[in-house]
Protein backbone atom coordinates (compact mmCIF):
# COMPACT_ATOMS: atom_id res chain seq x y z
CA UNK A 1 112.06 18.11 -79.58
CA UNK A 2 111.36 16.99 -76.06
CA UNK A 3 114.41 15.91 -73.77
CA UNK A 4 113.53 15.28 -70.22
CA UNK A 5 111.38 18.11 -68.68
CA UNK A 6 112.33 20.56 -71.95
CA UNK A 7 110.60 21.28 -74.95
CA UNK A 8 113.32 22.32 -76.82
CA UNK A 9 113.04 25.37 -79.13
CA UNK A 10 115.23 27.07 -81.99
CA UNK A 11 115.66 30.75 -81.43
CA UNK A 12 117.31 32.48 -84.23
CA UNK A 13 118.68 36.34 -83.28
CA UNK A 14 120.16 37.69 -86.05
CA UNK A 15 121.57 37.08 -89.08
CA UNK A 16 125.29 38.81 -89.47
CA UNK A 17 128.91 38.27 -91.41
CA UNK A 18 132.49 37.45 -90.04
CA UNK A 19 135.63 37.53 -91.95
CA UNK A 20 136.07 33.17 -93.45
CA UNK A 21 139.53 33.26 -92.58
CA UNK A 22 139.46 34.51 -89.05
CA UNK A 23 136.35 31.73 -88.74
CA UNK A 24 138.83 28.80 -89.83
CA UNK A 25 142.01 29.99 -89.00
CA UNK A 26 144.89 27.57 -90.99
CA UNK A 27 142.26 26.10 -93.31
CA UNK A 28 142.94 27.21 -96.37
CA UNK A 29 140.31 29.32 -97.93
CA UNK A 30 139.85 27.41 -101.22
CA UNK A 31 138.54 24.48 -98.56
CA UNK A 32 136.52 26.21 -96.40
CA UNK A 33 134.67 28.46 -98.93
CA UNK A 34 133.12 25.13 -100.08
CA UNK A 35 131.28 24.91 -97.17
CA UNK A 36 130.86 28.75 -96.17
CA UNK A 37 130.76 30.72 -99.47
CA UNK A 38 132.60 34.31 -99.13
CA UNK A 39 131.31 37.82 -100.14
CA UNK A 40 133.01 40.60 -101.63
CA UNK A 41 134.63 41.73 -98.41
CA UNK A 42 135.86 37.94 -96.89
CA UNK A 43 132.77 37.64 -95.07
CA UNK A 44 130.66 34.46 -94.34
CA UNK A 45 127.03 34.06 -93.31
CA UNK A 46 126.11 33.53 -90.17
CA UNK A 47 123.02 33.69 -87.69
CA UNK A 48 122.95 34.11 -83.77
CA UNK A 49 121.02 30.86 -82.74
CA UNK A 50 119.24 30.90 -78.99
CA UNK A 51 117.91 27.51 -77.54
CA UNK A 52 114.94 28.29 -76.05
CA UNK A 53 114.36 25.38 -73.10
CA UNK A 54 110.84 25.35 -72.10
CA UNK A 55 109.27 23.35 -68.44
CA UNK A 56 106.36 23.63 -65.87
CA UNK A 57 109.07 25.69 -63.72
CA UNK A 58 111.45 26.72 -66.22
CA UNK A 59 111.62 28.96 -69.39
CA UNK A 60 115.69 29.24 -69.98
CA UNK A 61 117.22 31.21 -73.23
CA UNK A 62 121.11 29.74 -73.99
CA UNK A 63 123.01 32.93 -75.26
CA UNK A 64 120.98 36.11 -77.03
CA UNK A 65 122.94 36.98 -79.71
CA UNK A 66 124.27 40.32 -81.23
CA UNK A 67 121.42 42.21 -79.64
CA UNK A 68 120.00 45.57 -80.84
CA UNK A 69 122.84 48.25 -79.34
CA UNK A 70 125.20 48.69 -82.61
CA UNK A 71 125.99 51.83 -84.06
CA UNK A 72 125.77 52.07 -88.02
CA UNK A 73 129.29 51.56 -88.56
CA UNK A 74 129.62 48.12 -86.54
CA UNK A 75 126.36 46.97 -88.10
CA UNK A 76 127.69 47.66 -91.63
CA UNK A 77 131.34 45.89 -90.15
CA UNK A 78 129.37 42.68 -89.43
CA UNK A 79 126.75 43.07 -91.58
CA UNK A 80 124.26 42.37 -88.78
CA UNK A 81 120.55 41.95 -89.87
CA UNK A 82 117.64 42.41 -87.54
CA UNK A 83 115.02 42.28 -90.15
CA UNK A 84 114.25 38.92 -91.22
CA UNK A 85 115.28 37.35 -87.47
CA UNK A 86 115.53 39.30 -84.21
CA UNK A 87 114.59 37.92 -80.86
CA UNK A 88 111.47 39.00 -80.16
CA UNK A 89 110.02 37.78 -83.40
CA UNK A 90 111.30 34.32 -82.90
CA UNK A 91 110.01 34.10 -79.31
CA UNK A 92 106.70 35.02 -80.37
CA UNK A 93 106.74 32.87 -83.00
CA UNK A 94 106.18 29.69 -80.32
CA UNK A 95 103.93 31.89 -77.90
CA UNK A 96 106.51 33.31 -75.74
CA UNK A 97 107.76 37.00 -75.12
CA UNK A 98 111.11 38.19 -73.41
CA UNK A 99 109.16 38.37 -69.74
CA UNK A 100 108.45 34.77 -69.56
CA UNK A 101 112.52 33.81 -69.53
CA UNK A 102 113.06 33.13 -65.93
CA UNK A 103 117.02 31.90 -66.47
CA UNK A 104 119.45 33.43 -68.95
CA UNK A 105 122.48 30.71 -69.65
CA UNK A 106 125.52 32.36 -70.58
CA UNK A 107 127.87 30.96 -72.39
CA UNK A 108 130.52 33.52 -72.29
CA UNK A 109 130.40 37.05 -72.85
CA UNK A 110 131.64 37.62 -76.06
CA UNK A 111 129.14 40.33 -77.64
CA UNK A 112 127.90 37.62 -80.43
CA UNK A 113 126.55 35.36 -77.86
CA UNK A 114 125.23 38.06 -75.37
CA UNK A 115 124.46 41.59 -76.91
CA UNK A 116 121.05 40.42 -76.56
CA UNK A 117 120.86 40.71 -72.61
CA UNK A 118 120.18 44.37 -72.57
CA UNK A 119 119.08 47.27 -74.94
CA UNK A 120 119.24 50.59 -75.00
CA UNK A 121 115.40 52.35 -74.32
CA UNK A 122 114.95 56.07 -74.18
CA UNK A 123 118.83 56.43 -73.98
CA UNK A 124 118.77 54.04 -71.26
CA UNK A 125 120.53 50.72 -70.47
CA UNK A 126 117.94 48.00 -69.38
CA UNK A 127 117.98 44.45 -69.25
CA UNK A 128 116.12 42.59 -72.19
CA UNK A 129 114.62 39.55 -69.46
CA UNK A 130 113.34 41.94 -66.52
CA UNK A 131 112.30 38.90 -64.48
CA UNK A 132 115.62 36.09 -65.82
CA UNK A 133 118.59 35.49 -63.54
CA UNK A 134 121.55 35.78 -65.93
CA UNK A 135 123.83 32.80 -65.21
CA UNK A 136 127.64 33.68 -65.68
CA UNK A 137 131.05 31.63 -65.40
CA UNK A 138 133.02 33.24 -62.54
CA UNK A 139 135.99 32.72 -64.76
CA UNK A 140 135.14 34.25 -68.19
CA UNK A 141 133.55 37.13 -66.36
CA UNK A 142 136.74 37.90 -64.49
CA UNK A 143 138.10 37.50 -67.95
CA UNK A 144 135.45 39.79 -69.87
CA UNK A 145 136.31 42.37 -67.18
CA UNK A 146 140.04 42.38 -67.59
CA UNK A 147 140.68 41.29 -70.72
CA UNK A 148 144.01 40.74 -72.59
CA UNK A 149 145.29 43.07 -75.64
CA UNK A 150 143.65 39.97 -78.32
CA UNK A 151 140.11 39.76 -76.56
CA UNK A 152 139.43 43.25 -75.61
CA UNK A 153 137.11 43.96 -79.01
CA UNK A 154 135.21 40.52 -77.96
CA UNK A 155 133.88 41.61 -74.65
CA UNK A 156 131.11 44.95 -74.51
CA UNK A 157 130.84 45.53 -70.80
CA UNK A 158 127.41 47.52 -71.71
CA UNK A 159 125.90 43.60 -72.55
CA UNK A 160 126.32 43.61 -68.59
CA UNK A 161 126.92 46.00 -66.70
CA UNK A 162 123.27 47.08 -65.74
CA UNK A 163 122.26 43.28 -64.83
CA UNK A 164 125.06 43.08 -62.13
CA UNK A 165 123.77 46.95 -61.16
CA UNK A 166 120.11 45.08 -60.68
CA UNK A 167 121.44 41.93 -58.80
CA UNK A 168 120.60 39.96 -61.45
CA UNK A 169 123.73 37.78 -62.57
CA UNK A 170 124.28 34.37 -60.57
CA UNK A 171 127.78 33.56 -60.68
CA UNK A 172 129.01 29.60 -61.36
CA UNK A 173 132.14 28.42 -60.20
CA UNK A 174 133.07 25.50 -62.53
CA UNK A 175 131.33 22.76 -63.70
CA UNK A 176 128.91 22.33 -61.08
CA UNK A 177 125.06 21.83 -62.10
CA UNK A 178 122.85 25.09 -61.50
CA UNK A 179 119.47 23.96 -63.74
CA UNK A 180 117.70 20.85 -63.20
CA UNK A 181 118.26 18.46 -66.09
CA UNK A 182 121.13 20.00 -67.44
CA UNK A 183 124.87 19.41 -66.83
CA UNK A 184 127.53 22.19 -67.41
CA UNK A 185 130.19 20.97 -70.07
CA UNK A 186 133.37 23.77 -69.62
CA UNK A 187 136.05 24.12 -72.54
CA UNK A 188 139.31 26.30 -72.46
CA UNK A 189 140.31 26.68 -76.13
CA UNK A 190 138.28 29.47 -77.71
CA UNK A 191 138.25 31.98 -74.53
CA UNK A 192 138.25 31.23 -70.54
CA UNK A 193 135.47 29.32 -69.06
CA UNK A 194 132.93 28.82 -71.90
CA UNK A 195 129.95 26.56 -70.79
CA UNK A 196 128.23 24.34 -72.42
CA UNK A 197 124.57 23.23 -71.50
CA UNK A 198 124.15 19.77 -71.81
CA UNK A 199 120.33 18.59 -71.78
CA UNK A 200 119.85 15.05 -70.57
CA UNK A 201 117.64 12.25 -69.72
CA UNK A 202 117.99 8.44 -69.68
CA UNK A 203 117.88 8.34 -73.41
CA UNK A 204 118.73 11.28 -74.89
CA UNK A 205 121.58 14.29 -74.95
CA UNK A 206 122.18 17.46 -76.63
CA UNK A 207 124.53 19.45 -76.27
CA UNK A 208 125.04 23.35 -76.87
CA UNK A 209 128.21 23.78 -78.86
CA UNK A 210 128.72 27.75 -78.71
CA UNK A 211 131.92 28.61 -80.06
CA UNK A 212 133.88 24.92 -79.48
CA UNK A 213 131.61 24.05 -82.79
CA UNK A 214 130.20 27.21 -84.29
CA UNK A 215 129.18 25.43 -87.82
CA UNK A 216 128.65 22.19 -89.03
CA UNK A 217 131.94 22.74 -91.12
CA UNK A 218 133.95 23.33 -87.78
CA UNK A 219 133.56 19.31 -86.92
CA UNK A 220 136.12 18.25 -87.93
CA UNK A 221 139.19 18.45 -85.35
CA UNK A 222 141.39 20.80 -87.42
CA UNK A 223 138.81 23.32 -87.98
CA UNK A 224 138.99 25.55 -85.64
CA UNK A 225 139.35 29.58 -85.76
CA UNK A 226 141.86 32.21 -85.31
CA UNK A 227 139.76 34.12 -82.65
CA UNK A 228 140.13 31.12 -79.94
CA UNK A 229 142.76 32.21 -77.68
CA UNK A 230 144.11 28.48 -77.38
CA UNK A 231 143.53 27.01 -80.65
CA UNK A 232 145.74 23.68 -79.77
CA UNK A 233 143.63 23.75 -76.51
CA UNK A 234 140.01 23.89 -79.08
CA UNK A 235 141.18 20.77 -81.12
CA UNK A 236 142.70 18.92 -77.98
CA UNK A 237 138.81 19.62 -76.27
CA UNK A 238 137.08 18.26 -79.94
CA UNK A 239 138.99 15.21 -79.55
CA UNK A 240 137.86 14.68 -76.03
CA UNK A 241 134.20 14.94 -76.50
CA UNK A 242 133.08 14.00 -80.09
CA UNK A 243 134.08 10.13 -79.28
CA UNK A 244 131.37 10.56 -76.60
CA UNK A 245 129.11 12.36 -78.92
CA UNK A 246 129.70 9.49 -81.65
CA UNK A 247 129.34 6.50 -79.38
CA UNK A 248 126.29 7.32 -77.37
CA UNK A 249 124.48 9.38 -80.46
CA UNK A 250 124.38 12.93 -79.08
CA UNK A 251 122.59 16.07 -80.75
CA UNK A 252 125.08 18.87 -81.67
CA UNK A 253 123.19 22.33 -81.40
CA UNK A 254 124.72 25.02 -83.45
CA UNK A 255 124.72 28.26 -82.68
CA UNK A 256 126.19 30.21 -85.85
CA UNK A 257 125.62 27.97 -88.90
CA UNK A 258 122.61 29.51 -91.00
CA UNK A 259 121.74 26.34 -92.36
CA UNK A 260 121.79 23.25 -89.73
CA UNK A 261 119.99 24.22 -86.36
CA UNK A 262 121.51 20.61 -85.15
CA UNK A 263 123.17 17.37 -86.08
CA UNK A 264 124.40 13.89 -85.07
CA UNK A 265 127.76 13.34 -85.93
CA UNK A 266 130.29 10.20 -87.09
CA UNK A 267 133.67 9.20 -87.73
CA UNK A 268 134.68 7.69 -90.81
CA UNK A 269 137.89 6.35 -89.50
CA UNK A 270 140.02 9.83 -90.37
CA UNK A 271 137.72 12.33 -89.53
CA UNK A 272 134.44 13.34 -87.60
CA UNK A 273 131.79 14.51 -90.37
CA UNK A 274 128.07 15.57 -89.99
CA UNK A 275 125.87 12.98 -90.02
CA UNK A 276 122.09 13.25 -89.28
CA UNK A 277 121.09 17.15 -90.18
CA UNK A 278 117.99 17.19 -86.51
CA UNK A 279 115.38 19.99 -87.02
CA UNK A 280 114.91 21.26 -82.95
CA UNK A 281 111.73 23.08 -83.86
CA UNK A 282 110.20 24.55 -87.23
């Protein structure tokens, strides 16, 4: 998919598990498991998805995933699985390795969505994307660095510690525009300051959904999960935007649902529902 100056890329991380009913909070579990089957443990599939957004000047990763730096325990905990998708692998797959990423778009720093910005190399903590500036939300990061009792096992100061050691995070204060071509969406519900890239020209839009809309099942308004910090906040913010995303035929970008990379999206007069399944890149 091309969108303005972007070839737009699918970048699958990892494939892992989180507990179904901390994913959709009050839904009741004989609803949701329709859509996200459970295992033994509670657990639902997921996967780590990257957009990879590719110019003449630019060559930007949104989010990196779980990254490589888990212990045994926490791998067996989320059942996180490198094998079949990892970064590098899915890079390569369109020509590309971790060097060439000049920008890294953070969404927030929760470790699912940024555990991928360093690794751990002869006992040492480096950054994955030597040459990237890491772009960071002022607010989440003061956030991530002082976190309350509820977020504290969300944020893994070792995903970036080193890269404001190097010099290499860029701070953004609000919703101002730091890439050319994309506008910076900010939501409040599901933790403080969570950005979401919005790619753009005079025809198209697609927007990154991050945690807002995880998984095609989270569309509709009630579906939201028990690790936002504001759930009322996360529905009130889906209300605000999917009219939008109806009426002038947005792409949805999903960044944990192991089937649908993207979607277009209606309302049937009660709810908003999937609509279009969009393949971003095969």
């Amino acid at each position: 998919m091309q969108i303005g100056p972007y070839q737009l890329y699918s970048i699958e991380t990892s494939e892992f598990a989180l507990d179904g009913g901390a994913m959709f909070g009050i839904i009741p579990k004989p609803l949701w498991e329709k859509k996200a089957p459970a295992d033994e443990q509670n657990r639902i599939s997921m996967v780590t998805r990257s957009l990879l957004l590719v110019s003449d000047k630019h060559k930007i990763i949104v989010d990196t995933g779980n990254g490589t730096k888990w212990q045994e325990k926490f791998k067996d905990i989320y059942r996180i699985d490198l094998d079949n998708l990892n970064l590098e692998k899915s890079l390569a797959k369109y020509g590309y390795t971790t060097d060439d990423i000049t920008d890294v778009y953070c969404t927030h720093l929760h470790f699912d969505h940024v555990g991928g910005n360093t690794q751990i190399v002869d006992g040492k903590l480096e950054p994955v994307f030597q040459k990237a500036t890491y772009w960071v939300q002022k607010e989440n990061w003061e956030l991530a660095n002082s976190p309350s009792e509820k977020d504290t096992g969300s944020f893994m100061s070792d995903d970036w510690s080193v890269l404001e050691e190097n010099g290499m995070i860029q701070f953004v204060d609000g919703k101002e525009s730091f890439l050319p071509g994309i506008e910076n969406h900010l939501t409040y519900g599901h933790t403080t300051g969570l950005m979401h890239p919005i790619i753009c020209d005079s025809s198209q839009k697609l927007i990154y959904m991050a945690d807002l809309i995880p998984m095609a099942a989270h569309i509709p308004l009630p579906w939201v999960m028990a690790y936002d910090i504001q759930p009322v906040q996360t529905v009130k913010e889906k209300g605000e935007i999917l009219p939008t995303i109806v009426d002038e035929e947005w792409f949805i970008f999903f960044e944990h649902d192991p089937v649908h990379q993207a979607a277009t999206v209606h309302y049937d007069g009660k709810h908003y529902r999937l609509k279009e399944v969009v393949t971003i890149s095969d």
